[in-house]
Protein backbone atom coordinates (compact mmCIF):
# COMPACT_ATOMS: atom_id res chain seq x y z
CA UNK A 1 105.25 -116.41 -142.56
CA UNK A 2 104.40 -113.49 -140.26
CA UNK A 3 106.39 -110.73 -139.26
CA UNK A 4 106.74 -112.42 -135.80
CA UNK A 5 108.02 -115.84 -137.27
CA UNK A 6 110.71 -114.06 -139.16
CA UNK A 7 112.30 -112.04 -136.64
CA UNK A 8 112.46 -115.09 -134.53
CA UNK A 9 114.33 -117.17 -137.00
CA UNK A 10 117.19 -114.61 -137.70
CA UNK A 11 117.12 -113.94 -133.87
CA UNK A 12 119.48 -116.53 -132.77
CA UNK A 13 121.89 -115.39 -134.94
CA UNK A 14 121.87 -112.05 -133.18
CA UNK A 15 123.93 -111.27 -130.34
CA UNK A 16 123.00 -108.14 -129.58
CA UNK A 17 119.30 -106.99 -128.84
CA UNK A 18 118.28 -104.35 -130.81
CA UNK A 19 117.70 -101.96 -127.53
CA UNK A 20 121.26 -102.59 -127.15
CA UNK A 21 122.01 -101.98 -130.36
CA UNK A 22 120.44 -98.29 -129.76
CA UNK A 23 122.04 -97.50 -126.76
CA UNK A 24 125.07 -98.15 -128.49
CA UNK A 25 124.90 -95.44 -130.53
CA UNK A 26 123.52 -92.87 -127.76
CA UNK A 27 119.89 -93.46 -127.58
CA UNK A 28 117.44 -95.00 -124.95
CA UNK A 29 114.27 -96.42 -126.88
CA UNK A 30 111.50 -95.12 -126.59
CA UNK A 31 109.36 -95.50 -129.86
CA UNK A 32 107.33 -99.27 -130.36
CA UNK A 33 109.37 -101.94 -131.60
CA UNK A 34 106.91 -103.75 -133.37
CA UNK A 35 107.60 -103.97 -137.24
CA UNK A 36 109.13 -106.80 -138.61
CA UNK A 37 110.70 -108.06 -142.02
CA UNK A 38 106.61 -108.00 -143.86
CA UNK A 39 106.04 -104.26 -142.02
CA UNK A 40 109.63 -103.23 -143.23
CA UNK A 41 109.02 -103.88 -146.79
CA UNK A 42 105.69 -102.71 -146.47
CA UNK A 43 106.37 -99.19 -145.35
CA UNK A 44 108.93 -99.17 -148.35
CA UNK A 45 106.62 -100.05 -151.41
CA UNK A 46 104.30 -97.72 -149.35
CA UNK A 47 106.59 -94.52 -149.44
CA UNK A 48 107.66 -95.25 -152.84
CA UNK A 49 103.14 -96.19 -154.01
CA UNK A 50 104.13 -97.08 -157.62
CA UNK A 51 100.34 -97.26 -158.20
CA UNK A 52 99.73 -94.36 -157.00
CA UNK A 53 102.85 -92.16 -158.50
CA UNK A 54 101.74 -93.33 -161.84
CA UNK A 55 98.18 -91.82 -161.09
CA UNK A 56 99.87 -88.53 -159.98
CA UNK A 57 102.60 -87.54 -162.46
CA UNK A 58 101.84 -89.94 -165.75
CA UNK A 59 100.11 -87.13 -167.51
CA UNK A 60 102.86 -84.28 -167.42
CA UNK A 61 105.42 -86.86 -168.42
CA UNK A 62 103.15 -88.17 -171.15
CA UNK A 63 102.39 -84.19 -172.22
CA UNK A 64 105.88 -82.92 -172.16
CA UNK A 65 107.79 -85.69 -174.74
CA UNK A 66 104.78 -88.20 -175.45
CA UNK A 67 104.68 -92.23 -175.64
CA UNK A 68 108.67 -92.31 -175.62
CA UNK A 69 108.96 -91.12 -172.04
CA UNK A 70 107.99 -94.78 -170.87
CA UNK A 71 111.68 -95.66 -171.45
CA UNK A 72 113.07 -92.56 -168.98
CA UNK A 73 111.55 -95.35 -166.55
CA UNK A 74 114.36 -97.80 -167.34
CA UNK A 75 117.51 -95.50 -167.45
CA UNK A 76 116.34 -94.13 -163.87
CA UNK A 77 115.93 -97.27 -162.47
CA UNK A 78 119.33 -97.90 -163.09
CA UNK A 79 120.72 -95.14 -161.66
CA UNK A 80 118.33 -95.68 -158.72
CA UNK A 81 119.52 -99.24 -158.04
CA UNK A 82 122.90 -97.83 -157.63
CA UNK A 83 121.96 -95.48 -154.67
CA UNK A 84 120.06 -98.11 -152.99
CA UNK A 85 122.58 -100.27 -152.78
CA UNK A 86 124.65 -98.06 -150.90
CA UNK A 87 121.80 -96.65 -148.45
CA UNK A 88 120.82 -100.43 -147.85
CA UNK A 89 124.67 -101.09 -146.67
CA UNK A 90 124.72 -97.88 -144.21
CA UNK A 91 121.10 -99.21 -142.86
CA UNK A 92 122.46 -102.53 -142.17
CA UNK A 93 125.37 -100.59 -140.43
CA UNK A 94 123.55 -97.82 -138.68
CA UNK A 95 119.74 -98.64 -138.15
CA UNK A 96 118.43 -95.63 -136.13
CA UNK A 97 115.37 -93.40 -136.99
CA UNK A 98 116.31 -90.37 -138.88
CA UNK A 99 118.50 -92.65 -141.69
CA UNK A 100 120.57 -90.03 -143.43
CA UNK A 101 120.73 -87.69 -141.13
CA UNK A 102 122.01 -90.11 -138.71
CA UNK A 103 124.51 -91.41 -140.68
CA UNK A 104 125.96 -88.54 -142.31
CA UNK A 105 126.02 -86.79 -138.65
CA UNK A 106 128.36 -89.75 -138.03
CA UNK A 107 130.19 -90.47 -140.98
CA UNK A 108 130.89 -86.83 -141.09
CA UNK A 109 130.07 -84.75 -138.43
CA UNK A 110 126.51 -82.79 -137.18
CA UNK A 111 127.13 -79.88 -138.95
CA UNK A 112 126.95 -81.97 -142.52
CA UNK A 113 124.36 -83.93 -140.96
CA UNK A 114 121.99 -80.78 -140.05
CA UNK A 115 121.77 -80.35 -144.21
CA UNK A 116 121.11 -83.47 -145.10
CA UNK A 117 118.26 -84.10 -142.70
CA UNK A 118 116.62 -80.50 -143.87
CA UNK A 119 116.75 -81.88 -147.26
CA UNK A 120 115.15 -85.03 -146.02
CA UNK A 121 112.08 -82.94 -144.90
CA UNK A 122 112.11 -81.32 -147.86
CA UNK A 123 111.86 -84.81 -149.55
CA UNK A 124 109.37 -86.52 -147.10
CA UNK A 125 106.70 -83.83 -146.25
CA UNK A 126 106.51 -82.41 -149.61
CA UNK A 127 105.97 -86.45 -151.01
CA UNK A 128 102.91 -86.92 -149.33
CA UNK A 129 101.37 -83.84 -149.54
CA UNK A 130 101.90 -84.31 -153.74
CA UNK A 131 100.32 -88.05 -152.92
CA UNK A 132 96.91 -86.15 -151.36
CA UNK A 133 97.34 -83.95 -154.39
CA UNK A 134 97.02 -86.79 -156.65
CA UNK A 135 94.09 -88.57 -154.81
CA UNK A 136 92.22 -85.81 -154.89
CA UNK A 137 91.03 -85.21 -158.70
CA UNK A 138 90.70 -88.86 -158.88
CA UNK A 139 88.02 -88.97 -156.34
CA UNK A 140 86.21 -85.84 -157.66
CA UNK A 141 86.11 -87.04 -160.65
CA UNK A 142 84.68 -90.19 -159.71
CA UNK A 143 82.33 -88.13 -157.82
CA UNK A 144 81.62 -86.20 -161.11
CA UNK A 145 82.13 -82.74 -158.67
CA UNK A 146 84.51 -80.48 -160.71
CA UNK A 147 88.01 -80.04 -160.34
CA UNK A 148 88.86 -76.48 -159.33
CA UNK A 149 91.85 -75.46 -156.98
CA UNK A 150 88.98 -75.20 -154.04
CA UNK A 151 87.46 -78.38 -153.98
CA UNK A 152 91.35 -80.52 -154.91
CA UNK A 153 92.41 -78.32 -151.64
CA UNK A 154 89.54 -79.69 -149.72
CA UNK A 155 89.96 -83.31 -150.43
CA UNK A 156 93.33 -82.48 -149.75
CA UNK A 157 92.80 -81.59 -145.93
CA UNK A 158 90.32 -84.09 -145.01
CA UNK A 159 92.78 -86.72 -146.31
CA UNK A 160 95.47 -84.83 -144.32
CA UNK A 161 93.25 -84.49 -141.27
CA UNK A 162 92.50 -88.33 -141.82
CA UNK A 163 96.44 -89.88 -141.84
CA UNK A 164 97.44 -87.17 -139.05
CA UNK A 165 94.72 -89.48 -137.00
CA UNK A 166 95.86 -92.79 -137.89
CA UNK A 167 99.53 -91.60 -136.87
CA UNK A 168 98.71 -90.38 -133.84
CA UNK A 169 97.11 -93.69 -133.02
CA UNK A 170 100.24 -94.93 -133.06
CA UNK A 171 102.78 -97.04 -135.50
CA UNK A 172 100.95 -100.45 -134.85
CA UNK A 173 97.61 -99.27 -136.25
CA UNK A 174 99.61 -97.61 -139.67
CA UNK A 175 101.56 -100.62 -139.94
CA UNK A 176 98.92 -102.97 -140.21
CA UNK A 177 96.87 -100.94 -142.87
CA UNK A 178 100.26 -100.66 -144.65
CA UNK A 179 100.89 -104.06 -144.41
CA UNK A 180 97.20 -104.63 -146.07
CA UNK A 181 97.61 -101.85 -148.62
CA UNK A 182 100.76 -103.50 -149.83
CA UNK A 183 99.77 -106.45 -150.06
CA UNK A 184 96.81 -106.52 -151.32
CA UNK A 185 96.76 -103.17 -153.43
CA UNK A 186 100.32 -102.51 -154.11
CA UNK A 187 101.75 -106.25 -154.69
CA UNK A 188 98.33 -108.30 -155.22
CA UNK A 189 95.66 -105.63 -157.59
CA UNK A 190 98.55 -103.59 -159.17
CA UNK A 191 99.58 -106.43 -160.75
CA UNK A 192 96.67 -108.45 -162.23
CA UNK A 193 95.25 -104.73 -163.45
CA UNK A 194 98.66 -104.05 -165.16
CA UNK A 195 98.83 -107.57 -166.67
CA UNK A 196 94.89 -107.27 -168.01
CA UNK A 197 96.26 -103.21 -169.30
CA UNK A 198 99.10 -105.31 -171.37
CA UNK A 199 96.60 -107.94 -172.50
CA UNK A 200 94.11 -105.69 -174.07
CA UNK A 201 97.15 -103.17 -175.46
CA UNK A 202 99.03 -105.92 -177.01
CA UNK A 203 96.42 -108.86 -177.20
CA UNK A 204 92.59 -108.57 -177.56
CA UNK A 205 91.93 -105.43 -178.61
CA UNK A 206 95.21 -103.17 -179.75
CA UNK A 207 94.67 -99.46 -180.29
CA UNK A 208 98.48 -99.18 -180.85
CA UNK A 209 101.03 -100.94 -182.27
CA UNK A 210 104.72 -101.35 -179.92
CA UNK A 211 106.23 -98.69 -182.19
CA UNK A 212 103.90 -96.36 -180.99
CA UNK A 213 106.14 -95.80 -177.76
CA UNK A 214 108.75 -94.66 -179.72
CA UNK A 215 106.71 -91.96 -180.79
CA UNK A 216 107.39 -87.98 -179.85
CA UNK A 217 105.42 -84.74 -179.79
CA UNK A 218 108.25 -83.08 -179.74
CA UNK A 219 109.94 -82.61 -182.81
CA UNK A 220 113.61 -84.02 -182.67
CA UNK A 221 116.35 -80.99 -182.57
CA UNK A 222 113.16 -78.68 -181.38
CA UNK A 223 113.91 -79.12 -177.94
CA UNK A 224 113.19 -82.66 -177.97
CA UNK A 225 116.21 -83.79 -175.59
CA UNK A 226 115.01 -81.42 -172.64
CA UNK A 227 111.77 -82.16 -172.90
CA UNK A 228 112.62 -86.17 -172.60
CA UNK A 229 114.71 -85.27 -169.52
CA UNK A 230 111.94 -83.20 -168.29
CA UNK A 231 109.70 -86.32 -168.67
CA UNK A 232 111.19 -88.39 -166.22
CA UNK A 233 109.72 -86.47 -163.70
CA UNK A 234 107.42 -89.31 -163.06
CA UNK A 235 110.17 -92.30 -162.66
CA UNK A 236 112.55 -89.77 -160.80
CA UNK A 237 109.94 -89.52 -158.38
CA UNK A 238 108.10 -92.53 -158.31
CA UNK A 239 111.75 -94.90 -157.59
CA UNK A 240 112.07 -92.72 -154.32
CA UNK A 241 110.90 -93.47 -150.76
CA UNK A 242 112.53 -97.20 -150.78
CA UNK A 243 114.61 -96.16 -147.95
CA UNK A 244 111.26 -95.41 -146.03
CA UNK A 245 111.98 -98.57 -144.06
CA UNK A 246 115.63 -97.18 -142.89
CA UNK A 247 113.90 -94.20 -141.13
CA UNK A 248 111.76 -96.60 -138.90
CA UNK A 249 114.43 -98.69 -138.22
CA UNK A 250 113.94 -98.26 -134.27
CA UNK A 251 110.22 -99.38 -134.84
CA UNK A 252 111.32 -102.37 -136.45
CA UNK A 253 113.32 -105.88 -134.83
CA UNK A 254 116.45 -107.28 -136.35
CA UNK A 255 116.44 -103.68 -138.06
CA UNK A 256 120.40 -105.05 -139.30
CA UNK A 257 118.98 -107.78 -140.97
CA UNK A 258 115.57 -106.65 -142.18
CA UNK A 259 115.52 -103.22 -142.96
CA UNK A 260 118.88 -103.24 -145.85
CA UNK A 261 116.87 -105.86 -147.95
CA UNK A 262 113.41 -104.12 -148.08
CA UNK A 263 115.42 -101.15 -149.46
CA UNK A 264 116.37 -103.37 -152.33
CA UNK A 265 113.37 -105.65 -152.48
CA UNK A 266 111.07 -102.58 -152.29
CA UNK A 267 113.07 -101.01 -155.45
CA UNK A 268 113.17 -104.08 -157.84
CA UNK A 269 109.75 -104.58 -156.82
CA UNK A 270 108.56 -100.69 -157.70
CA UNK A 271 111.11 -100.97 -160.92
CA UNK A 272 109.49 -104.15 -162.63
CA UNK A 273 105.71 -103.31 -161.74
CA UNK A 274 106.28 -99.58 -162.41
CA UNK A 275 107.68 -100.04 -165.65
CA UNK A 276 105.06 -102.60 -167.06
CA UNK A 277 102.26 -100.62 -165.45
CA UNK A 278 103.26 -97.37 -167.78
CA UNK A 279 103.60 -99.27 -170.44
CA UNK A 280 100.34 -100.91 -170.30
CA UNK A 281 98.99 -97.16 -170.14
CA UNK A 282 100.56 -95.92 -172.78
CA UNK A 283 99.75 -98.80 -174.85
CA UNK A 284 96.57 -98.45 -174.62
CA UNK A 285 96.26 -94.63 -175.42
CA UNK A 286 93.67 -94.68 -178.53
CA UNK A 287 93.98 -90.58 -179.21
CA UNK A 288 96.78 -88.79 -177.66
CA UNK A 289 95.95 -85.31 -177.95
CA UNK A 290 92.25 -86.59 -176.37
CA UNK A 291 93.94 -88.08 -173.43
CA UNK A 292 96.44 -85.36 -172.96
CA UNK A 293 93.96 -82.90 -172.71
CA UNK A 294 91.67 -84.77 -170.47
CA UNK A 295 90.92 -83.93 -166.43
CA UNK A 296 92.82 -86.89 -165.38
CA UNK A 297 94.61 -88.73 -168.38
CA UNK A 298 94.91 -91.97 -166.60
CA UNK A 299 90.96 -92.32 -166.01
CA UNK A 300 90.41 -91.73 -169.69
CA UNK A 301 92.79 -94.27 -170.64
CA UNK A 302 90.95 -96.80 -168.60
CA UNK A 303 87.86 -95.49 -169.46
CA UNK A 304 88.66 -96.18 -173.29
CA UNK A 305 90.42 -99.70 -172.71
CA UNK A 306 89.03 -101.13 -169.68
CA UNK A 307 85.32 -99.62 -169.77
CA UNK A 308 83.88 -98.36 -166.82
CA UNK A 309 84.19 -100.94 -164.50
CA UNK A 310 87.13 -101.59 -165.25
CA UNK A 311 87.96 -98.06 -164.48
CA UNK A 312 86.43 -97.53 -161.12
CA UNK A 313 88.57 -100.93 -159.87
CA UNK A 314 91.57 -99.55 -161.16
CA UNK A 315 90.85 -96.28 -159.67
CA UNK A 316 89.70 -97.29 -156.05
CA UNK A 317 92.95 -99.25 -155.87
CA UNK A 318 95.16 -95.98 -157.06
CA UNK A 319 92.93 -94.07 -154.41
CA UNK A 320 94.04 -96.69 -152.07
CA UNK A 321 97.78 -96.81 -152.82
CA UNK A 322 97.66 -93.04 -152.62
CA UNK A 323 96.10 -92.76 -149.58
CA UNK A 324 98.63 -95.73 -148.06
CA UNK A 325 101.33 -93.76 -149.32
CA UNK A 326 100.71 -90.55 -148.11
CA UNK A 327 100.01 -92.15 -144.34
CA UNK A 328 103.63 -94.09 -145.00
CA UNK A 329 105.84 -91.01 -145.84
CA UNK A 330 103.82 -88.73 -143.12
CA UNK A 331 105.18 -91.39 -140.73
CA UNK A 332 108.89 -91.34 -142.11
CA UNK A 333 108.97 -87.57 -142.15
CA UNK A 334 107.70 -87.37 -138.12
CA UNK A 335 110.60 -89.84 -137.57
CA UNK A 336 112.81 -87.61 -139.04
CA UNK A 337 111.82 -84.64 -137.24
CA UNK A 338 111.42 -86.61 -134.34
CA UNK A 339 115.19 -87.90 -135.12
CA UNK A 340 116.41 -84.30 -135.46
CA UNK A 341 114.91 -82.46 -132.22
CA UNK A 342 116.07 -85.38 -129.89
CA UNK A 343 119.74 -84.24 -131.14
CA UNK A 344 118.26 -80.71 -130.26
CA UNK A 345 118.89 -79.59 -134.05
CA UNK A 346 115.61 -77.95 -135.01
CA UNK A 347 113.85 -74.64 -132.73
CA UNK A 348 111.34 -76.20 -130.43
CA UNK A 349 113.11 -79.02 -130.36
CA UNK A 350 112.27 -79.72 -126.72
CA UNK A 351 108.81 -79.88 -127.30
CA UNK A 352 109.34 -81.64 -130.59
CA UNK A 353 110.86 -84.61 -129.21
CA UNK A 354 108.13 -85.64 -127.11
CA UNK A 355 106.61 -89.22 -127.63
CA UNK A 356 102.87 -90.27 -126.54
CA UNK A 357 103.52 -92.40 -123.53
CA UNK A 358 100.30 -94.07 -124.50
CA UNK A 359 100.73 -94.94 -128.49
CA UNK A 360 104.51 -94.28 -128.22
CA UNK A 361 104.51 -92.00 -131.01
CA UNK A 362 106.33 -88.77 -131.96
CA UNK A 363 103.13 -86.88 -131.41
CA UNK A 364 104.29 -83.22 -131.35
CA UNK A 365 106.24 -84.02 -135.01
CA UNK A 366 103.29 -85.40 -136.19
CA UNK A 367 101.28 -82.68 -135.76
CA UNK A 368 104.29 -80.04 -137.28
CA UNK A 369 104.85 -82.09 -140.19
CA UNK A 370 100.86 -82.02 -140.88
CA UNK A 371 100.68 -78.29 -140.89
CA UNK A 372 103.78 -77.87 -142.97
CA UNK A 373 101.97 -80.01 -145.35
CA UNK A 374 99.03 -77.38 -145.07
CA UNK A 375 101.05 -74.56 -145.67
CA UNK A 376 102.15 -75.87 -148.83
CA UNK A 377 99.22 -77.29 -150.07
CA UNK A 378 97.83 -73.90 -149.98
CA UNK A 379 100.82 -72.29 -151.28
CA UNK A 380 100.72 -74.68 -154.43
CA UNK A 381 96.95 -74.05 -154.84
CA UNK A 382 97.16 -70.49 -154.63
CA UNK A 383 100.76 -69.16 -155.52
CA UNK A 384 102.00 -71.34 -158.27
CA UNK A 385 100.36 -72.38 -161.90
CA UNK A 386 101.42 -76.04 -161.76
CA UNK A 387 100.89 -76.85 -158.12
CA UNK A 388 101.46 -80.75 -158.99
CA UNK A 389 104.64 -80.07 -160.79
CA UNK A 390 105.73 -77.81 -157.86
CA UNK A 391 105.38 -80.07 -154.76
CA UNK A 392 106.48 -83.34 -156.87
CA UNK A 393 109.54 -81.49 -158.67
CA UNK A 394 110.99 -80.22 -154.44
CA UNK A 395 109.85 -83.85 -152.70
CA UNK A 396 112.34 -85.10 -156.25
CA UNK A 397 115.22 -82.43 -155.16
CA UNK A 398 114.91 -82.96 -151.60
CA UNK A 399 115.47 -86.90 -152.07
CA UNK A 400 118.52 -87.06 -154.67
CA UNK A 401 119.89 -83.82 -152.12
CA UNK A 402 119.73 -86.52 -149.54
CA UNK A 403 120.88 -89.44 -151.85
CA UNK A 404 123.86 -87.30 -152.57
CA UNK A 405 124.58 -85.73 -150.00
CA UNK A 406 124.84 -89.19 -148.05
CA UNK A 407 127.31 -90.57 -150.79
CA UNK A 408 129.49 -88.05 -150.47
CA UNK A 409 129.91 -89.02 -146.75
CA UNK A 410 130.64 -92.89 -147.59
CA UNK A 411 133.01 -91.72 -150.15
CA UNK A 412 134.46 -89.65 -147.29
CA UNK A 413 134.14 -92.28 -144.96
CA UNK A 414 135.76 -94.78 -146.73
CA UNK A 415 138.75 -92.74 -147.56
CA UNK A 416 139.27 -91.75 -144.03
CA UNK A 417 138.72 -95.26 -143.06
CA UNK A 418 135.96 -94.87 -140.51
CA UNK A 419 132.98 -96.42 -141.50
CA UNK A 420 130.97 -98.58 -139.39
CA UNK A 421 131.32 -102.21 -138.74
CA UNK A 422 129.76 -104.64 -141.80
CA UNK A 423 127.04 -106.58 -141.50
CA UNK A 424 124.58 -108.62 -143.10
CA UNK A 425 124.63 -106.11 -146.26
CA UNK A 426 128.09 -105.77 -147.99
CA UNK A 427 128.93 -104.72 -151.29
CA UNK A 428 132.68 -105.54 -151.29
CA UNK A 429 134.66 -104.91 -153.45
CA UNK A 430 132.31 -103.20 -155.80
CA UNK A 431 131.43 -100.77 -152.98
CA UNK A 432 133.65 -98.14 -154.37
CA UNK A 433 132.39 -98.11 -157.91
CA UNK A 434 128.86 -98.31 -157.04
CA UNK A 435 129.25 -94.96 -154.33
CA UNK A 436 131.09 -93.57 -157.24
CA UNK A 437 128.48 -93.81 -160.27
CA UNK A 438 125.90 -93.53 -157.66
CA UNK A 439 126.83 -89.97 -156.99
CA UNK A 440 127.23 -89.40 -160.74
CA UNK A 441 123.68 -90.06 -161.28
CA UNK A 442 122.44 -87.72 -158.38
CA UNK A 443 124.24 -84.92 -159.47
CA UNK A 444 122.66 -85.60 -163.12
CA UNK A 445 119.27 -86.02 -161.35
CA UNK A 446 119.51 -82.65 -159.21
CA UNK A 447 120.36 -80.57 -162.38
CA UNK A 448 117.94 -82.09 -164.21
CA UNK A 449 115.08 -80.71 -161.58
CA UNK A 450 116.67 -77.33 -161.33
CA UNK A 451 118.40 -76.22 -164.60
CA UNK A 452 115.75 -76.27 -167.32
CA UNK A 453 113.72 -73.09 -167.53
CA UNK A 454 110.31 -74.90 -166.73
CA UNK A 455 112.12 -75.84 -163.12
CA UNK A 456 113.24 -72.63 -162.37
CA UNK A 457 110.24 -72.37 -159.70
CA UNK A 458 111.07 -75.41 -158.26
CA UNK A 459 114.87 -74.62 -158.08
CA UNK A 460 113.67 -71.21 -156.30
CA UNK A 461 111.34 -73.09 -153.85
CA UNK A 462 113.84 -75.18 -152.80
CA UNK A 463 116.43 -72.54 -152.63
CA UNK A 464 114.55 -70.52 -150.22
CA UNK A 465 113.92 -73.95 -148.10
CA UNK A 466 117.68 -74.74 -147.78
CA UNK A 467 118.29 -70.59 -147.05
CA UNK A 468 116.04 -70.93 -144.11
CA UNK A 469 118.14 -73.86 -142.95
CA UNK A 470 121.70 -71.56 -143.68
CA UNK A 471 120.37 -69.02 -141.35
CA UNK A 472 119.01 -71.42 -138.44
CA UNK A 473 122.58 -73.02 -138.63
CA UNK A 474 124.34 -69.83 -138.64
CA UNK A 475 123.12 -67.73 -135.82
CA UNK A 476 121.89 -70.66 -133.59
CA UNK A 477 123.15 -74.37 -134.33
CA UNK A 478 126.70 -73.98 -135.03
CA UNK A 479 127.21 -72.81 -131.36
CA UNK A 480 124.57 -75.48 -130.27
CA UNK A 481 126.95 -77.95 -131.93
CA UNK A 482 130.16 -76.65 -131.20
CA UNK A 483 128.89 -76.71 -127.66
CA UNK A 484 128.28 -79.91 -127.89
CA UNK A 485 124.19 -79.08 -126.78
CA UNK A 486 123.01 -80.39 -129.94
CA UNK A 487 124.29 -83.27 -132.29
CA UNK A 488 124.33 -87.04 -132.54
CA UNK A 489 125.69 -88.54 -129.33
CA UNK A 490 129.27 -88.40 -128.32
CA UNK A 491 131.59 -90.13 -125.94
CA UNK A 492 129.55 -92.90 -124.56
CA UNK A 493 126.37 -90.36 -123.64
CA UNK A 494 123.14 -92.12 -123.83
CA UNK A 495 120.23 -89.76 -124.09
């Protein structure tokens, strides 16, 4: 069924249009309502590219504990599942572009909102730029041209330069290629590949035997437990993004309806194939130390189980799912930005606003978010030893900063008895629970990425990010706000 055919069975149930919906919470539309309940799940299992995650981060979990980090994949997932549920109930309640920052702005009020969208960009722009990071090695080394900081940089920008175009083009054009991507690469390849990995690890020809990922390098009591904490880097990462639909909800019809179950569908989706996927790597891991200290562990792993051909399939469709994902979470962070400068939130935000009349696109935010992406591609190359680690560790703290952050204000919500009207997406009586452990795990999550010693850069990084934001707020949006010249709508203003 096509995007078109389901929007127009779940449309008679709607009273409301979703225009109307919009101007009911302050806003005139003006980006292209043209994604449906296929596009809205796509742009989810894009942002979150399970495929292409594993590519990117599998080798420093797999060097810092060894086989057993496979399982970190499980206990995250959990904890994961419990924040989704509640973002999918606010995006059934509030489905506007910006998602967190919209609804904490509302929940709680535009000062607590301001933080929580900064920590979205942190999440967003830093996510795809560690996505181009990751395609890039793979391709070089397909290309047999060495891997150096230069030349990853370079394939790095013309990948950049590449998505920036497709954006501007307009949210049609990126939806369809998402669409394909996940369909055919994320939900279609992904999964015969993984199921032939598990079949020749476990069936035809086994290298190792299960127990095998149970196994450590790290010696237990010699820092064994930080080290497996550290190692779910790749899962804490990887199970992010699923709320990439909520941030084009105002792209997408029946947003109530469609966009709160892709959040879900997207996770258990990335959760199931993720998990089997690593495991069918790991599996089939003949020499560890070999693989560890290999260019790019994952090609060697195919290499050794799969053969050549084998390889290059399973490493165009990574390139693929990397690529996809990177275009996918450049899109959600220009909604974002675009999201925050219509409230007048962010400097420039006048010029930042502005939408192609042509594509209908948040051009201007496109083109910021691109050369924020630059800057820090260059200052990972250049200013920091493990660039990867870097970019993926802040896009990890920016997302459970917004996952938290936007649980404390439906905790706060709830108490004070002012959240939004339900809809389609309710979680009852288990709602409080569920906000409750859900928060738990963030907080676990966020001093998991900062505390350790090997984080400390990250933690700094980030630090420095959400300083910026203290002083902007100080000395310039606080008055904006208590002004009333900046901030979500209020009092029946439509903008």
């Amino acid at each position: 069924m096509t995007d078109d055919q389901l929007s127009r069975t779940a449309e008679a149930a709607t009273p409301a249009s979703d225009e109307d919906e919009l101007r009911a919470f302050g806003y005139e539309p003006q980006l292209e309502r043209s994604m449906g309940a296929w596009s809205s799940f796509s742009i989810s299992i894009s942002c979150m590219c399970v495929t292409a995650g594993v590519f990117t981060t599998f080798a420093y979990s797999l060097g810092m504990v060894g086989p057993v980090f496979v399982w970190t994949w499980l206990i995250v997932s959990i904890g994961q599942l419990l924040v989704a549920l509640v973002l999918a109930e606010l995006a059934g309640r509030m489905p506007i572009s910006g998602y967190a920052y919209q609804w904490t702005s509302r929940l709680i009020n535009s000062h607590y909102g301001w933080f929580v969208g900064w920590a979205g960009l942190m999440a967003f722009i830093p996510g795809f730029t560690g996505l181009n990071f990751g395609l890039a090695p793979i391709l070089l080394n397909r290309l047999g041209i060495e891997i150096t900081p230069t030349s990853t940089l370079t394939v790095v920008l013309i990948v950049l330069a590449s998505q920036l175009a497709i954006n501007l083009a307009g949210v049609r054009i990126a939806s369809r290629i998402n669409n394909a991507v996940a369909f055919t690469v994320e939900i279609g390849l992904s999964i015969i590949l993984t199921a032939i990995l598990l079949i020749v690890g476990f069936i035809t020809n086994p290298v190792q035997s299960f127990s095998f990922l149970t196994t450590s390098s790290v010696a237990e009591g010699n820092g064994f437990t930080t080290a497996f904490l550290l190692s779910g880097l790749l899962a804490m990462w990887v199970l992010t993004g699923f709320e990439g639909a909520a941030d084009l909800a105002e792209e997408t019809k029946l947003a109530t309806r469609h966009v709160p179950k892709a959040v879900i569908r997207s996770l258990l989706f990335a959760v199931v194939v993720g998990f089997f996927m690593i495991v069918g790597l790991t599996i089939n891991i003949d020499n560890l130390a070999d693989t560890v200290g290999a260019d790019v562990p994952v090609a060697h792993i195919l290499e050794t189980a799969l053969g050549t051909t084998g390889a290059t399939i399973f490493e165009a469709v990574a390139m693929i799912a990397l690529y996809a994902g990177g275009l996918a979470n450049m899109a959600a962070a220009s909604r974002l930005m675009f999201s925050l400068s219509r409230d007048n939130m962010l400097p420039g935000s006048s010029v930042l606003k502005a939408v192609s009349p042509k594509t209908k696109s948040p051009s201007v935010a496109l083109l910021v978010v691109a050369a924020f992406s630059l800057i820090l591609g260059l200052v990972g190359t250049y200013g920091s030893t493990q660039a990867m680690a870097l970019i993926v560790g802040m896009a990890a703290l920016g997302y459970y900063a917004v996952y938290g952050l936007t649980v404390i204000a439906v905790l706060v919500a709830s108490k004070r008895g002012t959240l939004p009207t339900k809809t389609s997406f309710d979680l009852g009586g288990l709602a409080g629970p569920v906000r409750i452990a859900a928060l738990v795990w963030c907080a676990l999550v966020v001093l998991c990425l900062t505390v350790p010693e090997l984080n400390h850069q990250t933690a700094l990084t980030a630090g420095v990010f959400f300083v910026l934001a203290g002083i902007w707020y100080a000395v310039i949006l606080r008055g904006r706000i208590n002004r009333v010249q900046a901030g979500v709508p209020q009092g029946g203003i439509v903008r």
